[in-house]
Protein backbone atom coordinates (compact mmCIF):
# COMPACT_ATOMS: atom_id res chain seq x y z
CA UNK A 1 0.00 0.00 0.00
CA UNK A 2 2.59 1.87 0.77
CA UNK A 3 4.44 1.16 -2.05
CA UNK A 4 1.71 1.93 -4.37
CA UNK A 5 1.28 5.94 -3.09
CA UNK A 6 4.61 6.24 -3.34
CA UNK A 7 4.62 7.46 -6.75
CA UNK A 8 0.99 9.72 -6.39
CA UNK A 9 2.84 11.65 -3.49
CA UNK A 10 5.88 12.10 -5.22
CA UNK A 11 3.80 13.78 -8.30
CA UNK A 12 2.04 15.68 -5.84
CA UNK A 13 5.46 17.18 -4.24
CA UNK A 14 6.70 18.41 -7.70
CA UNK A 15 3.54 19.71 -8.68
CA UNK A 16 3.37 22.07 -5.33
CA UNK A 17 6.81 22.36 -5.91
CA UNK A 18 6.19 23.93 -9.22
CA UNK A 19 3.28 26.19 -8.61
CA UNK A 20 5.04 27.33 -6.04
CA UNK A 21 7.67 28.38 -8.64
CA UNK A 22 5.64 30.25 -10.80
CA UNK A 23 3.63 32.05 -7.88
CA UNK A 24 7.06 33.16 -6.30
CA UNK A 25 7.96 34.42 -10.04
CA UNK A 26 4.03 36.22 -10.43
CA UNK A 27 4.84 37.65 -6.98
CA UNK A 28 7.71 39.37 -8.48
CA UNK A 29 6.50 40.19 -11.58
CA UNK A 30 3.65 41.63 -9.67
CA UNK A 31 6.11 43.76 -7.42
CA UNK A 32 7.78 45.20 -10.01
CA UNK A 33 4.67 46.50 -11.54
CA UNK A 34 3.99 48.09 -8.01
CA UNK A 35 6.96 50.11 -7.96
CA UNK A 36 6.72 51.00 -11.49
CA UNK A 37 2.91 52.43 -11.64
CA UNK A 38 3.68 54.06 -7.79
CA UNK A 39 7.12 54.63 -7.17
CA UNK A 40 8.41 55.64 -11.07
CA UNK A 41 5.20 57.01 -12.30
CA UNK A 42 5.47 54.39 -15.56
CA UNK A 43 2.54 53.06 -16.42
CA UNK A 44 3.17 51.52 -19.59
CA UNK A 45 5.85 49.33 -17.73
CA UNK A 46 3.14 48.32 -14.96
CA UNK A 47 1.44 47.13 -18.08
CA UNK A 48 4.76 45.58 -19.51
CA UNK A 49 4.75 43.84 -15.74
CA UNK A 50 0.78 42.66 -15.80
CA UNK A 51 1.53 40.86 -19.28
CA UNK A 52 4.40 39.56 -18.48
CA UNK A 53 2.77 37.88 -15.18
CA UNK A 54 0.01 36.67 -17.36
CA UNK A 55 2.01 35.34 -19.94
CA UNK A 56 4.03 33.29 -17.23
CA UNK A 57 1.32 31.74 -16.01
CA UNK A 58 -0.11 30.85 -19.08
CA UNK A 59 3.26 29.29 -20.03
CA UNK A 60 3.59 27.50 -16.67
CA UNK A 61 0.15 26.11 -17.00
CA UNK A 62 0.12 25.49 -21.12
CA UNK A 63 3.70 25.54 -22.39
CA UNK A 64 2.47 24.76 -25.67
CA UNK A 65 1.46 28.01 -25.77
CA UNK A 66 4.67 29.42 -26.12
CA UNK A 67 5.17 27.65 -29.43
CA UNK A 68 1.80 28.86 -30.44
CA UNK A 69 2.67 32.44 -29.61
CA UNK A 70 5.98 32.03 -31.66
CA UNK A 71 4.87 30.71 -34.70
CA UNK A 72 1.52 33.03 -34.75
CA UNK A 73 4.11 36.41 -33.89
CA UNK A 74 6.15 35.04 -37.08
CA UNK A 75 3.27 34.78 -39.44
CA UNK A 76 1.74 37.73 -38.39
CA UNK A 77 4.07 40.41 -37.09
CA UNK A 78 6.78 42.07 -39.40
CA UNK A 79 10.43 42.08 -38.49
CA UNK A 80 10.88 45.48 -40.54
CA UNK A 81 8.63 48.27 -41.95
CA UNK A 82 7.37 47.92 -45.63
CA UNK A 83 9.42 51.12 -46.50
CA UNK A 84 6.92 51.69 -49.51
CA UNK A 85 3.68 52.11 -47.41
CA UNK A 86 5.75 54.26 -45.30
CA UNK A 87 3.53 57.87 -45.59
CA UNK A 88 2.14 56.89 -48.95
CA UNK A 89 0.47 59.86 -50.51
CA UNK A 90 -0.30 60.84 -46.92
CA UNK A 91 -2.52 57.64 -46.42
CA UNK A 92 -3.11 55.78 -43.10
CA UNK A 93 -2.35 52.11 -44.14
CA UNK A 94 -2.45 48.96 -41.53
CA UNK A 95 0.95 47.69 -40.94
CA UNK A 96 1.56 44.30 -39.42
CA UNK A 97 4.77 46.42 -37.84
CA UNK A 98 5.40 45.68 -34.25
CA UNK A 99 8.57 46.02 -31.92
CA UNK A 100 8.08 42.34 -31.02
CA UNK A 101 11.35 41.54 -33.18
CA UNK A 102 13.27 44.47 -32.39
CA UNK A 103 16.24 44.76 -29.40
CA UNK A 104 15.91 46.15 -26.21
CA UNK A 105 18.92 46.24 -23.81
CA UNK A 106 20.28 43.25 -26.38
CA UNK A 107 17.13 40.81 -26.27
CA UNK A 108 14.05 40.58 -28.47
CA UNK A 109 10.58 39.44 -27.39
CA UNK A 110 10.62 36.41 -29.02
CA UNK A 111 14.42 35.98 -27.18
CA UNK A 112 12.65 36.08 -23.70
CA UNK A 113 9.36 34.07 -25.14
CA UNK A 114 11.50 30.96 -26.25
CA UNK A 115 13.80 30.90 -23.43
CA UNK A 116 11.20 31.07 -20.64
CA UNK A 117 9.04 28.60 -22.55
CA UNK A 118 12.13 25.82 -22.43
CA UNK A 119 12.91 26.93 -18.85
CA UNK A 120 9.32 26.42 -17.74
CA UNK A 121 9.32 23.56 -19.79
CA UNK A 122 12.66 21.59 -18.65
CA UNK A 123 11.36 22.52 -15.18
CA UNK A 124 7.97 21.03 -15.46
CA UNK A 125 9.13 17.86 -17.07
CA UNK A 126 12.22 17.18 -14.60
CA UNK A 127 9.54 17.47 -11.59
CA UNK A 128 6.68 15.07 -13.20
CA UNK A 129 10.00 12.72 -13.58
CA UNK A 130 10.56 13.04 -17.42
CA UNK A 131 13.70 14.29 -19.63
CA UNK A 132 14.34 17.68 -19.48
CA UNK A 133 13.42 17.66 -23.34
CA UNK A 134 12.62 15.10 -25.95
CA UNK A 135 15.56 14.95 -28.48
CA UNK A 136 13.82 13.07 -32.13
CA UNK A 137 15.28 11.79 -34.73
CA UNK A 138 16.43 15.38 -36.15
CA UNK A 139 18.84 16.11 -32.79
CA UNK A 140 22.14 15.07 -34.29
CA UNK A 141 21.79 17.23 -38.03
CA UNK A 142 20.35 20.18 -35.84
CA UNK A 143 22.84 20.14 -33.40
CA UNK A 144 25.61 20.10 -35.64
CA UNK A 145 24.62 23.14 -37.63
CA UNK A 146 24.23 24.61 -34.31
CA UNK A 147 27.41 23.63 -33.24
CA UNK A 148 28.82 25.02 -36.70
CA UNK A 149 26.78 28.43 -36.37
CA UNK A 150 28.66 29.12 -33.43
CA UNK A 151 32.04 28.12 -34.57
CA UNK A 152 31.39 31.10 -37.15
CA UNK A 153 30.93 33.32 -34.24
CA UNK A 154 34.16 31.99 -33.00
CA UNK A 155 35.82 32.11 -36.34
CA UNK A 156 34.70 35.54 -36.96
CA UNK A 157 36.35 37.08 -33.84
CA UNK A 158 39.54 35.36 -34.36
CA UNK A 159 40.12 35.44 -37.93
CA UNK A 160 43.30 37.17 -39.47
CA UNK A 161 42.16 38.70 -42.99
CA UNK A 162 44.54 40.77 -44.21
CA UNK A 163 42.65 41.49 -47.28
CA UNK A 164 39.94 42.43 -45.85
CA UNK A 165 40.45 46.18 -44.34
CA UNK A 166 37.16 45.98 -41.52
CA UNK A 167 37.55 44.51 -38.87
CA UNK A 168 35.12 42.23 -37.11
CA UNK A 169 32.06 44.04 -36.48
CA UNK A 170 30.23 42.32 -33.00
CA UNK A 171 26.53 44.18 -33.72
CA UNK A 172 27.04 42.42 -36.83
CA UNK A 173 27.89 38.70 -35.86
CA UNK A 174 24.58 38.85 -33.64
CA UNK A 175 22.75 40.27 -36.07
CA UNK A 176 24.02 36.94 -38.76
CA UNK A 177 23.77 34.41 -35.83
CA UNK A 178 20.64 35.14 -33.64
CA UNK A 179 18.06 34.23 -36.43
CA UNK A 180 19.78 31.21 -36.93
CA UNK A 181 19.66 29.96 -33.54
CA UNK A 182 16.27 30.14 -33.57
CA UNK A 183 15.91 26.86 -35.45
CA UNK A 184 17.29 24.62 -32.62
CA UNK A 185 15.45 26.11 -30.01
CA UNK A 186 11.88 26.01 -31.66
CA UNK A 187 13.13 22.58 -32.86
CA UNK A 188 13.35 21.28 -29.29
CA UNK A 189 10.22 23.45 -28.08
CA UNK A 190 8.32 21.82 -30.98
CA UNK A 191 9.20 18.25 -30.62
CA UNK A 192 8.81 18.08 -26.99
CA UNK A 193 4.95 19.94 -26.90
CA UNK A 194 3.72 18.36 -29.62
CA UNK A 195 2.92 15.19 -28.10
CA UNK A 196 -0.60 14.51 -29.12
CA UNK A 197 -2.80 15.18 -32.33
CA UNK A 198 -4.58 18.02 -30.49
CA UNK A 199 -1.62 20.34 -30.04
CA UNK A 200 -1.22 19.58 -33.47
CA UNK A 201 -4.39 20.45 -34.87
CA UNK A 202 -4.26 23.47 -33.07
CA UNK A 203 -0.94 24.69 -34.36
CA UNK A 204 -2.40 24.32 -37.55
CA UNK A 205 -5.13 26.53 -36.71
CA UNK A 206 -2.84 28.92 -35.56
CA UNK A 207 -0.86 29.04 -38.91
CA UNK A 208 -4.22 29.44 -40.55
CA UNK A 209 -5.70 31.90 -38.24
CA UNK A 210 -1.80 34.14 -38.56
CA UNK A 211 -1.42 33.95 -42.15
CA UNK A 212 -5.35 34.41 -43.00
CA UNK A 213 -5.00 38.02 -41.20
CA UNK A 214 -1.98 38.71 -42.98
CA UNK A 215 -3.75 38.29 -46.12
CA UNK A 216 -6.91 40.85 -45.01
CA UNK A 217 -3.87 43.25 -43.83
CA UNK A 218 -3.00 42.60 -47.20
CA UNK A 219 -6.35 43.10 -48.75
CA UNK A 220 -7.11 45.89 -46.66
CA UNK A 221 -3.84 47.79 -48.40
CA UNK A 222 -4.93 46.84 -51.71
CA UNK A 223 -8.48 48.52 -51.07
CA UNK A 224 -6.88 51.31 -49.82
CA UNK A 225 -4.40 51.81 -52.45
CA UNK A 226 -6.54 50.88 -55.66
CA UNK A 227 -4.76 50.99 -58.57
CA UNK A 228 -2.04 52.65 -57.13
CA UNK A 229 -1.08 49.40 -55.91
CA UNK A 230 0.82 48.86 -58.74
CA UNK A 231 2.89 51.58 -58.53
CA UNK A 232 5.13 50.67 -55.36
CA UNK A 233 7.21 47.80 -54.99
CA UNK A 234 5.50 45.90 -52.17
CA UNK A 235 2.50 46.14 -50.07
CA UNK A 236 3.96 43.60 -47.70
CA UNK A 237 7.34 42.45 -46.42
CA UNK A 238 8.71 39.95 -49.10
CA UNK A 239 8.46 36.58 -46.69
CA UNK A 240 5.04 37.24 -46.35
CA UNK A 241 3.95 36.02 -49.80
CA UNK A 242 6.23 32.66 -49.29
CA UNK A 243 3.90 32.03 -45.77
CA UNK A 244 0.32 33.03 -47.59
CA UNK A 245 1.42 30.91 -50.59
CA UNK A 246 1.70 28.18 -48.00
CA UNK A 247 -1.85 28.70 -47.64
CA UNK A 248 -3.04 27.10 -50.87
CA UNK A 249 -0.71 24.47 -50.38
CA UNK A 250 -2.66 23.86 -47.14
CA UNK A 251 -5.79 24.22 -48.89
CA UNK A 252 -5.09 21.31 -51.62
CA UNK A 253 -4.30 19.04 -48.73
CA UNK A 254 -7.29 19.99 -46.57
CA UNK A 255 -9.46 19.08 -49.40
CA UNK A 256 -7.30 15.77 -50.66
CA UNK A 257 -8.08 14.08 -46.78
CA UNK A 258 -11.26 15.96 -45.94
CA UNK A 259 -9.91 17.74 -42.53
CA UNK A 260 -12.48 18.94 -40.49
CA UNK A 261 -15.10 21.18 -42.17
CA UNK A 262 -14.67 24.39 -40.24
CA UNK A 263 -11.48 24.22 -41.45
CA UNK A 264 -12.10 23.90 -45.22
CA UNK A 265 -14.12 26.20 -45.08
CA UNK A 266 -11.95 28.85 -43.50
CA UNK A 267 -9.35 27.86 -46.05
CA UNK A 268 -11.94 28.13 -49.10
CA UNK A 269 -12.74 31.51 -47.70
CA UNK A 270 -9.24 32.79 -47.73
CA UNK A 271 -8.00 31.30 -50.91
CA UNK A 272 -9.33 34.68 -53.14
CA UNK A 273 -7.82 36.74 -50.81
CA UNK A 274 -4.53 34.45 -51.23
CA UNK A 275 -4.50 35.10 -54.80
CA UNK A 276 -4.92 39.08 -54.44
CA UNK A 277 -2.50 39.37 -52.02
CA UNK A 278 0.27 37.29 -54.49
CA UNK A 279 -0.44 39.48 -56.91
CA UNK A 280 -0.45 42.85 -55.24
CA UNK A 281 2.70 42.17 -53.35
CA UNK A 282 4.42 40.87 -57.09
CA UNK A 283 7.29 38.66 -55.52
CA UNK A 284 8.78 37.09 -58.10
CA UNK A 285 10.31 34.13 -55.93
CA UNK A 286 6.68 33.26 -54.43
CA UNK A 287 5.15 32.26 -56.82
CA UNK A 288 8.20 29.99 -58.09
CA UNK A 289 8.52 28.68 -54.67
CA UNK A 290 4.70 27.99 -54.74
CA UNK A 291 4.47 26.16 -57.85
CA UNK A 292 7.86 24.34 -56.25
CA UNK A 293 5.70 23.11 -53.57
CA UNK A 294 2.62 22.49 -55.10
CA UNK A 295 5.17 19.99 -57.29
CA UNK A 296 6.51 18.63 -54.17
CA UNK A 297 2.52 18.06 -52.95
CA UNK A 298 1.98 16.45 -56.22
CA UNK A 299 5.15 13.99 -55.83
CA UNK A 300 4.42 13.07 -51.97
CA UNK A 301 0.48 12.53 -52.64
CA UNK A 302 1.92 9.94 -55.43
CA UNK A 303 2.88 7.57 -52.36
CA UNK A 304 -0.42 7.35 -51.32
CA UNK A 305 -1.80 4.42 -53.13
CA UNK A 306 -5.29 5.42 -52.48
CA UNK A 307 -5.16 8.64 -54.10
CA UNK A 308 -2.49 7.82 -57.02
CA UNK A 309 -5.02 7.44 -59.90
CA UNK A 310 -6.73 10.79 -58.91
CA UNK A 311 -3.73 12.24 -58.14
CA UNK A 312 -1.88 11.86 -61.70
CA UNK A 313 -5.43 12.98 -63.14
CA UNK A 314 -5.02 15.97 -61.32
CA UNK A 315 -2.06 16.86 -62.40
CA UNK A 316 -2.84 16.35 -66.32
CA UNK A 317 -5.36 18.18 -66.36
CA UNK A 318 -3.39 20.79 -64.01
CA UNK A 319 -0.78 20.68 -66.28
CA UNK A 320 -2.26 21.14 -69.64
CA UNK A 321 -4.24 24.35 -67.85
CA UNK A 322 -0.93 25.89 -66.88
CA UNK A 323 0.34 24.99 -70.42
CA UNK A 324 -2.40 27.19 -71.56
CA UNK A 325 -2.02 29.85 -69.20
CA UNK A 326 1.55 30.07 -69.82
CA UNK A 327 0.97 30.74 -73.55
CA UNK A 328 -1.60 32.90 -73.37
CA UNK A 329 0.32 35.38 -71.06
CA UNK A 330 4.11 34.82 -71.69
CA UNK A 331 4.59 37.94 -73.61
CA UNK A 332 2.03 40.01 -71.19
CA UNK A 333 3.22 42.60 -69.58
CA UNK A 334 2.25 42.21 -65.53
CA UNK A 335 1.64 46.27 -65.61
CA UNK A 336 -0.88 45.53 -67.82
CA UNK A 337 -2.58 42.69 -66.72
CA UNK A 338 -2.04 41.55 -63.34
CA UNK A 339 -2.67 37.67 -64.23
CA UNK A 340 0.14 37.82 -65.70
CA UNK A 341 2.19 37.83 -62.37
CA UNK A 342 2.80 34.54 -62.29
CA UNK A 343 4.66 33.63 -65.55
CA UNK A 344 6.55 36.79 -65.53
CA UNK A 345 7.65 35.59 -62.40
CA UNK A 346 9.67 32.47 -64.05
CA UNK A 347 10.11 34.60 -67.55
CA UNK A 348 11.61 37.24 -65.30
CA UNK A 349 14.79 34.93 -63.76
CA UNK A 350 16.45 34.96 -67.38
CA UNK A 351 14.07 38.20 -69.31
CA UNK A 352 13.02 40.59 -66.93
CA UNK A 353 11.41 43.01 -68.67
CA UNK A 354 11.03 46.16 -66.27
CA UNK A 355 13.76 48.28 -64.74
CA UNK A 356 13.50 47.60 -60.98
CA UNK A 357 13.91 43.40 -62.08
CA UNK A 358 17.00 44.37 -64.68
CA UNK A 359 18.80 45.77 -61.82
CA UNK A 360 17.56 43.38 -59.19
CA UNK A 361 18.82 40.57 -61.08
CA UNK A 362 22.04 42.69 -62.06
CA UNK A 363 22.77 43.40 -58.34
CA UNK A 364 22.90 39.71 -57.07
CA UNK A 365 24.70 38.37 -59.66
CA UNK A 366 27.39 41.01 -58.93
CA UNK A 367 26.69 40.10 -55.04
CA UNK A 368 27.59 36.47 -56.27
CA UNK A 369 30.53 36.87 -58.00
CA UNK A 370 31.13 38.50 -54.71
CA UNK A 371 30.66 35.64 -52.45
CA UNK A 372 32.64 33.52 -54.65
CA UNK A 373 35.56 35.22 -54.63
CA UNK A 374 35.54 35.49 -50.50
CA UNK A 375 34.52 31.59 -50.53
CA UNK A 376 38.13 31.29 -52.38
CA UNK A 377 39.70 32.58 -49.10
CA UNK A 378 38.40 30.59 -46.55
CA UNK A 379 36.85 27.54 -48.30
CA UNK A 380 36.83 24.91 -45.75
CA UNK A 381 35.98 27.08 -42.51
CA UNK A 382 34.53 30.07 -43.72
CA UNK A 383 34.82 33.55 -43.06
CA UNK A 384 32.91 33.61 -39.79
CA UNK A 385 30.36 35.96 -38.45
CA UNK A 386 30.88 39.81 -38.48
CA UNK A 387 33.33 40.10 -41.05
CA UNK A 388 31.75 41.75 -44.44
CA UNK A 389 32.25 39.42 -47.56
CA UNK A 390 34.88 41.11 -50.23
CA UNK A 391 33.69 43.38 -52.92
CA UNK A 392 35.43 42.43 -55.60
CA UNK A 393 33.13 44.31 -57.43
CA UNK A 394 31.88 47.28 -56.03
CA UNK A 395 28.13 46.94 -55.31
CA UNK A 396 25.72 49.79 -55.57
CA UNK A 397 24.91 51.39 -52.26
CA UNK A 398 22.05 50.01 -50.11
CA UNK A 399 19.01 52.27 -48.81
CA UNK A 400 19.56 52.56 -45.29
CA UNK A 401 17.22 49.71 -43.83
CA UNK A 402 19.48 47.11 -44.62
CA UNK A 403 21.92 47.89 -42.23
CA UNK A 404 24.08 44.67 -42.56
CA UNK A 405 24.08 45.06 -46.63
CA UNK A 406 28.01 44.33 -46.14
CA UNK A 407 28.16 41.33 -44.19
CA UNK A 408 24.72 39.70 -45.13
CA UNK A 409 24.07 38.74 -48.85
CA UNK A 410 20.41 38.34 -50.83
CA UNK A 411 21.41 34.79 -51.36
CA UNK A 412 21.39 33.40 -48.28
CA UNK A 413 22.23 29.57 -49.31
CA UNK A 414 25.61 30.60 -50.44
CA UNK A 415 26.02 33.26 -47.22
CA UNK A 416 26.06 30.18 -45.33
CA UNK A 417 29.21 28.62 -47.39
CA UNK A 418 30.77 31.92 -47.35
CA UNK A 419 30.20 32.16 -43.51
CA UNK A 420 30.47 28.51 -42.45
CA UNK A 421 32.81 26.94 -45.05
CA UNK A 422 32.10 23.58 -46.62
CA UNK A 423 31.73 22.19 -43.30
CA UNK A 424 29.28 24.19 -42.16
CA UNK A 425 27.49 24.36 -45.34
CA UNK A 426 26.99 20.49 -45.69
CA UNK A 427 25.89 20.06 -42.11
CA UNK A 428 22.79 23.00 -42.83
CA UNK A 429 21.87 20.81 -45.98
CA UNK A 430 22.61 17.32 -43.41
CA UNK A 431 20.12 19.16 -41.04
CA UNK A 432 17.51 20.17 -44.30
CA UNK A 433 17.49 17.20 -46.31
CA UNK A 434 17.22 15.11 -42.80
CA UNK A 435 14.03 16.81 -42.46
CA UNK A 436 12.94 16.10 -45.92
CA UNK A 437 13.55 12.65 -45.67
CA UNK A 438 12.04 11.87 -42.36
CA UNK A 439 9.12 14.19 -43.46
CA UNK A 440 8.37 11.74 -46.56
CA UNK A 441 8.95 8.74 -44.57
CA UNK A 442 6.87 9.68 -41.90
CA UNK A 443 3.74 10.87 -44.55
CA UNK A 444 3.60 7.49 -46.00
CA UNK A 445 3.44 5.78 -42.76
CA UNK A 446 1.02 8.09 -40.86
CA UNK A 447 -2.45 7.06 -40.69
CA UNK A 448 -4.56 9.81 -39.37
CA UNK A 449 -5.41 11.63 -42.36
CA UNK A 450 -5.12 15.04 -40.30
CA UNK A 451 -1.64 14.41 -39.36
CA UNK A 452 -0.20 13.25 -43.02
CA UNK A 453 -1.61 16.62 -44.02
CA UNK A 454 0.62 18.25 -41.98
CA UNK A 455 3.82 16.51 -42.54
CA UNK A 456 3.14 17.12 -46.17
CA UNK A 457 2.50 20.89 -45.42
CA UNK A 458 5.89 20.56 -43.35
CA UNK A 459 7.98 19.46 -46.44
CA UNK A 460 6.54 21.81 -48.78
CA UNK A 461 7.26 24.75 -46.34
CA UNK A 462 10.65 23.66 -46.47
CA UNK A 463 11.47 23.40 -49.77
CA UNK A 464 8.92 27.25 -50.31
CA UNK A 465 11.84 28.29 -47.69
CA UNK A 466 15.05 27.23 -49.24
CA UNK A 467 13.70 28.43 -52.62
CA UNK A 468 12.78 31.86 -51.03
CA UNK A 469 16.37 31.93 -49.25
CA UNK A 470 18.37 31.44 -52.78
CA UNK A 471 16.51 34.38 -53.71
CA UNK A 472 16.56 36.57 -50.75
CA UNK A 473 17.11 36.81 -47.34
CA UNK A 474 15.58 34.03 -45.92
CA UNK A 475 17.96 32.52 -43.19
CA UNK A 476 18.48 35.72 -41.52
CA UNK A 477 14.81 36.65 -41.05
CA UNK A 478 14.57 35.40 -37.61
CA UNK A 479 10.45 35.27 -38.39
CA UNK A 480 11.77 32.76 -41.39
CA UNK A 481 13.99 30.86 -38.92
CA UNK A 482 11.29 30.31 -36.13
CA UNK A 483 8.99 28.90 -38.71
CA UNK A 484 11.65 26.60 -40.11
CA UNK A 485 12.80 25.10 -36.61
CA UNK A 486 8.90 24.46 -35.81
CA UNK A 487 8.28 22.84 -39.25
CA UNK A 488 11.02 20.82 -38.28
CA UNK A 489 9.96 19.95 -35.11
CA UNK A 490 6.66 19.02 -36.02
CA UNK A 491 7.83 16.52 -38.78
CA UNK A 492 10.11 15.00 -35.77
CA UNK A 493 7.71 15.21 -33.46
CA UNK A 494 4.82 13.12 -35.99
CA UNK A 495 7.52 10.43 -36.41
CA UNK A 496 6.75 9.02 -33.00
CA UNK A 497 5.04 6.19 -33.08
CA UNK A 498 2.67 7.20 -30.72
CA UNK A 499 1.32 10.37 -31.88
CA UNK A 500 -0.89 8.67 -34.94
CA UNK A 501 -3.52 6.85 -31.98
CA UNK A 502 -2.59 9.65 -29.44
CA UNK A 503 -5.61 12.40 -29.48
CA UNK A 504 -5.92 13.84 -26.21
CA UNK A 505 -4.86 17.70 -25.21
């Protein structure tokens, strides 16, 4: 008998044990806030203080709410301004602009969110008796590039370039290193929460709930703008098309295995408002990237032997349309006739027919020749962090919001070569094409036809990413990065066994 409550009391110790932790940490909180709305006369920081308490204690009681809040702050919430919208012709536009991503006294919102989520976390596990965190199959390639991310920080402050005239710049390495570190945290935060189909299924409503406001913002701007939209370069920030193009992906797949209703519908809804939001925001990459993963979709829904003869059907009759399409407007000019968007996007990469996309394409292949020539210094180990690649030919000047124009590069795949070496930049595509693999694998064995949706989302996201990220700056976005560590960790986390019969909360 004695033996048998053993256990149950135990449990109940670490339980009081750990609500006693978070109401000694709301006390504090709540102290703080005293002395700021009586003492300092700083009421916004009493508010900062009341958040914060609540926040804790939603963490402490919910920790999958921190991923939640992580992943809906990336959709949603832009890292920069859209410099365009900025005061155009004196018109109040919504902007999805927050200080969420910004520094204060070194450390970033999302900084303090993921760190006290896998504090709380690591402390709530050890005291119910469980590991601190749950590794999955994707630990060892994650790891490593993490372990190679900050060798370049190493490597950066200690490297001798004598061709180079700057010297290592500090703001600089953090400003290269902290988005990427990102991806192993949310990759641990994911894979450990994630437990059962319900936290699941309600990430995914938080993805569509995110990116289905973005595209209103997005709307909303168009309706204000009219046919001025077409006059500016972007309506929103340039990741946002890759994450509302994810959207239709979702859509096809939500349809393919008949997810629940409510949430067709909400994805039926939003699809028109998908399509004007692609066009208005005219990113040439997205739609390449989308028609990448719709491709991928395609390939992946082929392994399902219920759905092949449909599926290949689908994509005949798919494919002749697009034939058409593509005929019809190849020599269209987008200006004239927004449909057009699309193909000019792909016609674009090798004719681009408009100034801005002449010297768009002009600057990164000079940025490339660039990059090669500092890869041929350091090939091996890289250049590090905080040290500017060489301009072997002299770039044109940068406006002044991309501060880091010197050390970062539009073509992110190849930053991380010319940063990390050839060691570094086989362990990121060991980490990437891990998660690609296990995401396949793990589709065609998955049952729940909820759950192979979203591993099938996963691996499109992905490969939308890396396309997006050859193109532009997609693995220093620290939104980008926070996305791509919980895609990750969702595709590890659905390759337990034990999630495909495990619904509860």
């Amino acid at each position: 008998m004695i033996a048998s409550g053993w256990p149950a009391a135990r449990a109940l110790q670490r339980d009081q044990f750990l609500r006693g932790l978070v109401l000694a940490a709301a006390a504090l909180v709540v102290a703080l806030g005293t002395v700021a709305l009586l003492w300092l006369g700083r009421p916004l920081l009493a508010l900062l203080c009341t958040g914060g308490l609540a926040g804790l204690l939603v963490l402490a009681r919910w920790p999958v709410a921190g991923l939640y809040t992580l992943t809906g702050s990336a959709l949603l919430i832009d890292q920069y301004r859209v410099i365009d919208l900025e005061g155009y012709m004196g018109a109040r536009l919504p902007s999805g602009y927050l200080p969420f991503w910004q520094t204060f006294g070194g450390v970033t919102m999302a900084d303090a969110i993921v760190v006290i989520s896998l504090a709380l976390l690591v402390v709530q596990r050890l005291h119910r008796g469980a590991a601190p965190l749950v590794a999955g199959p994707l630990l060892a390639p994650v790891g490593l590039f993490s372990v190679a991310v900050l060798f370049g920080v190493w490597r950066g402050i200690t490297l001798v370039d004598l061709v180079s005239p700057a010297p290592f710049s500090a703001r600089a390495a953090v400003a290269e290193a902290r988005a990427l570190l990102y991806l192993p945290l949310l990759y641990l935060l994911a894979v450990t929460v994630l437990d059962t189909r319900a936290r699941v299924h309600g990430l995914l409503w938080v993805m569509i709930a995110a990116t289905g406001l973005k595209a209103l913002q997005t709307l909303w701007v168009v309706s204000r703008l009219g046919a001025g939209v077409f006059d500016i370069n972007e309506v929103a920030t340039h990741e946002d098309s890759i994450y509302i193009g994810a959207l239709v992906v979702l859509a096809l797949v939500a349809a393919v295995y008949r997810l629940p209703v409510t949430m067709r519908h909400a994805l039926l809804a939003l699809l028109p408002v998908v399509a004007v939001a692609l066009v208005a925001n005219h990113r040439r990459i997205s739609f390449i990237a989308l028609g990448a993963a719709l491709a991928v979709a395609g390939l992946m829904l082929l392994a399902d032997r219920g759905l092949r003869r449909s599926v290949v059907l689908a994509v005949a009759v798919v494919g002749l349309a697009l034939t058409v399409y593509a005929a019809t407007f190849w020599h269209t000019s987008p200006a004239k006739n927004p449909a057009a968007w699309p193909v000019y996007a792909v016609r674009s990469v090798t004719d681009p027919r408009t100034e801005r996309d002449v010297n768009s394409n002009l600057f990164r292949v000079m940025e490339n020749v660039n990059l090669a020539r500092t890869v041929d210094r350091a090939p091996w180990l890289g250049s590090g962090f905080g040290r500017q690649y060489l301009r072997w030919i002299e770039q044109p000047l940068l406006d002044a919001s991309f501060t880091y124009w010197r050390y970062i590069s539009h073509n992110s795949i190849y930053w991380v070569w010319v940063k990390l070496g050839a060691v570094g930049f086989v362990l990121f595509w060991y980490a990437i094409g891990g998660a690609l693999a296990l995401g396949a694998s793990t589709f065609r064995r998955l049952h729940h036809p909820e759950l192979k949706a979203v591993a099938l989302v996963a691996c499109a996201f992905i490969v939308m990413q890396m396309l997006y990220s050859y193109a532009d700056l997609g693995l220093t976005s620290a939104r980008n990065m926070v996305l791509l560590g919980s895609w990750m960790g969702v595709i590890a986390a659905l390759s337990q066994p034990a999630i495909d019969g495990k619904a509860g909360a």
